[in-house]
C-alpha atoms as a PDB file:
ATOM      1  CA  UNK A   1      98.796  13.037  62.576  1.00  0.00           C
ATOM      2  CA  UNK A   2      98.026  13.861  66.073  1.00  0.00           C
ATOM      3  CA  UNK A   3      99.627  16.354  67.920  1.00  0.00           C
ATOM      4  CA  UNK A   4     100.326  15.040  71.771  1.00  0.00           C
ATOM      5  CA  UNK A   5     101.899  17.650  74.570  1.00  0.00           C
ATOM      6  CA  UNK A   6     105.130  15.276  74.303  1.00  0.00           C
ATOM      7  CA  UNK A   7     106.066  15.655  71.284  1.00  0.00           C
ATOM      8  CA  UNK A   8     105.313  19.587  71.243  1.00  0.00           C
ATOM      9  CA  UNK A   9     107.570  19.721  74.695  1.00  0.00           C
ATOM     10  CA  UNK A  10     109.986  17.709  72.747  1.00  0.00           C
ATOM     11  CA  UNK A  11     110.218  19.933  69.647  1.00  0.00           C
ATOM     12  CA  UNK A  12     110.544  23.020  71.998  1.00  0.00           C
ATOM     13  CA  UNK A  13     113.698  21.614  73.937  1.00  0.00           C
ATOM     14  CA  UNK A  14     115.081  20.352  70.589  1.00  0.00           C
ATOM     15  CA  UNK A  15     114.726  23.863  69.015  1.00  0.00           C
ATOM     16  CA  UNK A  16     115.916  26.199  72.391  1.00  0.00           C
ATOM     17  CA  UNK A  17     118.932  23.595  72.560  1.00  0.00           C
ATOM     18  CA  UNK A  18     119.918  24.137  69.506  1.00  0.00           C
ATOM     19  CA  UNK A  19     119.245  27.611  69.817  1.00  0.00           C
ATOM     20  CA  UNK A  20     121.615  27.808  72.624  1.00  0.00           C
ATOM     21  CA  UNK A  21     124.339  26.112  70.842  1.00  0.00           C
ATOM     22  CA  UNK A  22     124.377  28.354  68.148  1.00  0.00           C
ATOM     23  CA  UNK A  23     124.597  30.981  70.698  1.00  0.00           C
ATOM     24  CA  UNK A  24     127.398  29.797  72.055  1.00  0.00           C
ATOM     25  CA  UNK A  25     128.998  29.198  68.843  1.00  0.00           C
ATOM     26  CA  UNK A  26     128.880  32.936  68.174  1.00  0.00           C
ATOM     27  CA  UNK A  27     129.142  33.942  71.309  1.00  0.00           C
ATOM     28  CA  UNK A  28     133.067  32.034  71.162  1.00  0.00           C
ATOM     29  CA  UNK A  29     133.645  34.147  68.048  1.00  0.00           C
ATOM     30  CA  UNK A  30     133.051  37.122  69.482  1.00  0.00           C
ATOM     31  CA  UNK A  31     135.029  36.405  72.169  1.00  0.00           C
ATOM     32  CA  UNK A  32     138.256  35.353  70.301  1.00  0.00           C
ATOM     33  CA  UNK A  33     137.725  37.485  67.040  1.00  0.00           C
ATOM     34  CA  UNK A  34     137.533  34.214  64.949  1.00  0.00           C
ATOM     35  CA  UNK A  35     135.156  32.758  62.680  1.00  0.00           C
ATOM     36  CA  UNK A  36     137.219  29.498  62.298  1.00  0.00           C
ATOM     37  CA  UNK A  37     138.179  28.177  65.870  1.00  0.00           C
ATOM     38  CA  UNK A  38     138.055  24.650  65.257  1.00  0.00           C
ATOM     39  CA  UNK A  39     138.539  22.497  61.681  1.00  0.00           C
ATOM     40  CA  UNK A  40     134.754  21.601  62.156  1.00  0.00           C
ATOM     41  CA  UNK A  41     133.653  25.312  61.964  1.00  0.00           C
ATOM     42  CA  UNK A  42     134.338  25.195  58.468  1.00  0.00           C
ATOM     43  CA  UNK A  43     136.510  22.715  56.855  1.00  0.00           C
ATOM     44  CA  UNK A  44     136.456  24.811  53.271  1.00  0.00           C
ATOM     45  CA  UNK A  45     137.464  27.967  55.638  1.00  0.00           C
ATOM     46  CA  UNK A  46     140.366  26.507  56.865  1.00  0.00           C
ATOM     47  CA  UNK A  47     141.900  25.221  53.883  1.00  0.00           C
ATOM     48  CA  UNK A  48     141.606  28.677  52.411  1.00  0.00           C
ATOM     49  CA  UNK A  49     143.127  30.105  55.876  1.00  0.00           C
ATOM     50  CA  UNK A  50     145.963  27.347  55.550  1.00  0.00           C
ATOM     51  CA  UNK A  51     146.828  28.212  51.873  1.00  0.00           C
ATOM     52  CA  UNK A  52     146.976  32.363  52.792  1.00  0.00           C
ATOM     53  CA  UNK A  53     149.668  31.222  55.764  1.00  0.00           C
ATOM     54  CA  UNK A  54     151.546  29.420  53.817  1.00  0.00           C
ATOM     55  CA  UNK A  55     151.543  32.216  51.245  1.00  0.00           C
ATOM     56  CA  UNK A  56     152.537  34.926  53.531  1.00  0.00           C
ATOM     57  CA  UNK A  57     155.369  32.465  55.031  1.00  0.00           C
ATOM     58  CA  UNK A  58     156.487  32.256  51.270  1.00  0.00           C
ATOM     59  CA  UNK A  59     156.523  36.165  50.945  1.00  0.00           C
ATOM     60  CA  UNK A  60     157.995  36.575  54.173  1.00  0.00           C
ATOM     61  CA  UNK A  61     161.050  34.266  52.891  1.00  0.00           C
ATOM     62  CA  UNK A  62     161.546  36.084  49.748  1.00  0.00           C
ATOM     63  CA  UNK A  63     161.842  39.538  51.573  1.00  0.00           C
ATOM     64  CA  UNK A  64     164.359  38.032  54.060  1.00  0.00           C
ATOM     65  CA  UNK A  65     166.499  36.345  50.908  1.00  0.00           C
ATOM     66  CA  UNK A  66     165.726  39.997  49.018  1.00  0.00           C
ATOM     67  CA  UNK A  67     167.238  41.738  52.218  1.00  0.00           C
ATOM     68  CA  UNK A  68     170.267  39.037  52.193  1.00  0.00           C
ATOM     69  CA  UNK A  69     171.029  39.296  48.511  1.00  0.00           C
ATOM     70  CA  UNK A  70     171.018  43.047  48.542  1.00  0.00           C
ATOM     71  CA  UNK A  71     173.298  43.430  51.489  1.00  0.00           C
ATOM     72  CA  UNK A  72     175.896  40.953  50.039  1.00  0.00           C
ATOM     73  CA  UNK A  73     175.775  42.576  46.461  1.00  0.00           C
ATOM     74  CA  UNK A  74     176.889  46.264  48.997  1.00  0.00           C
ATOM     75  CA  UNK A  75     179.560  44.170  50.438  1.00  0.00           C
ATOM     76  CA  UNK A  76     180.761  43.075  47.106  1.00  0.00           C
ATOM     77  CA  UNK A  77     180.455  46.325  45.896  1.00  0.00           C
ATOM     78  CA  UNK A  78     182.220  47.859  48.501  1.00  0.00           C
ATOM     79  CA  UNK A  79     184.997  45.484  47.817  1.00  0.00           C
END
């Protein structure tokens, strides 16, 4: 296959823009401290980042209705 100055001037400016997109990608998640900025970034990611949320919502509950139970069972034992 021949080899023409287009299409070497055309594989360059593919390769430096997406070069510079991938710079920009990591230059974003240096900037905000996150690897996941968008559900594109990676979909599997976010799921995983989803799930832990919802688990430390969950905990969070459970130590507010801990906290609530104990102070009733003083109260009731006060009484």
């Amino acid at each position: 296959m021949r080899m023409t100055n287009g299409i070497l001037v055309n594989t360059v400016k593919r390769n430096i823009s997406r070069n510079l997109y991938q710079l920009g990608k990591y230059d974003n998640q240096l900037a905000t401290y996150k690897r996941i900025n968008k559900p594109s970034d990676d979909p599997v990611g976010l799921v995983d980042v989803l799930r832990l949320s919802s688990r430390l919502q969950e905990n969070a509950q459970f130590q507010a209705n801990a906290a609530d139970a104990r102070s009733w069972l003083e109260s009731t034992d006060s009484a």
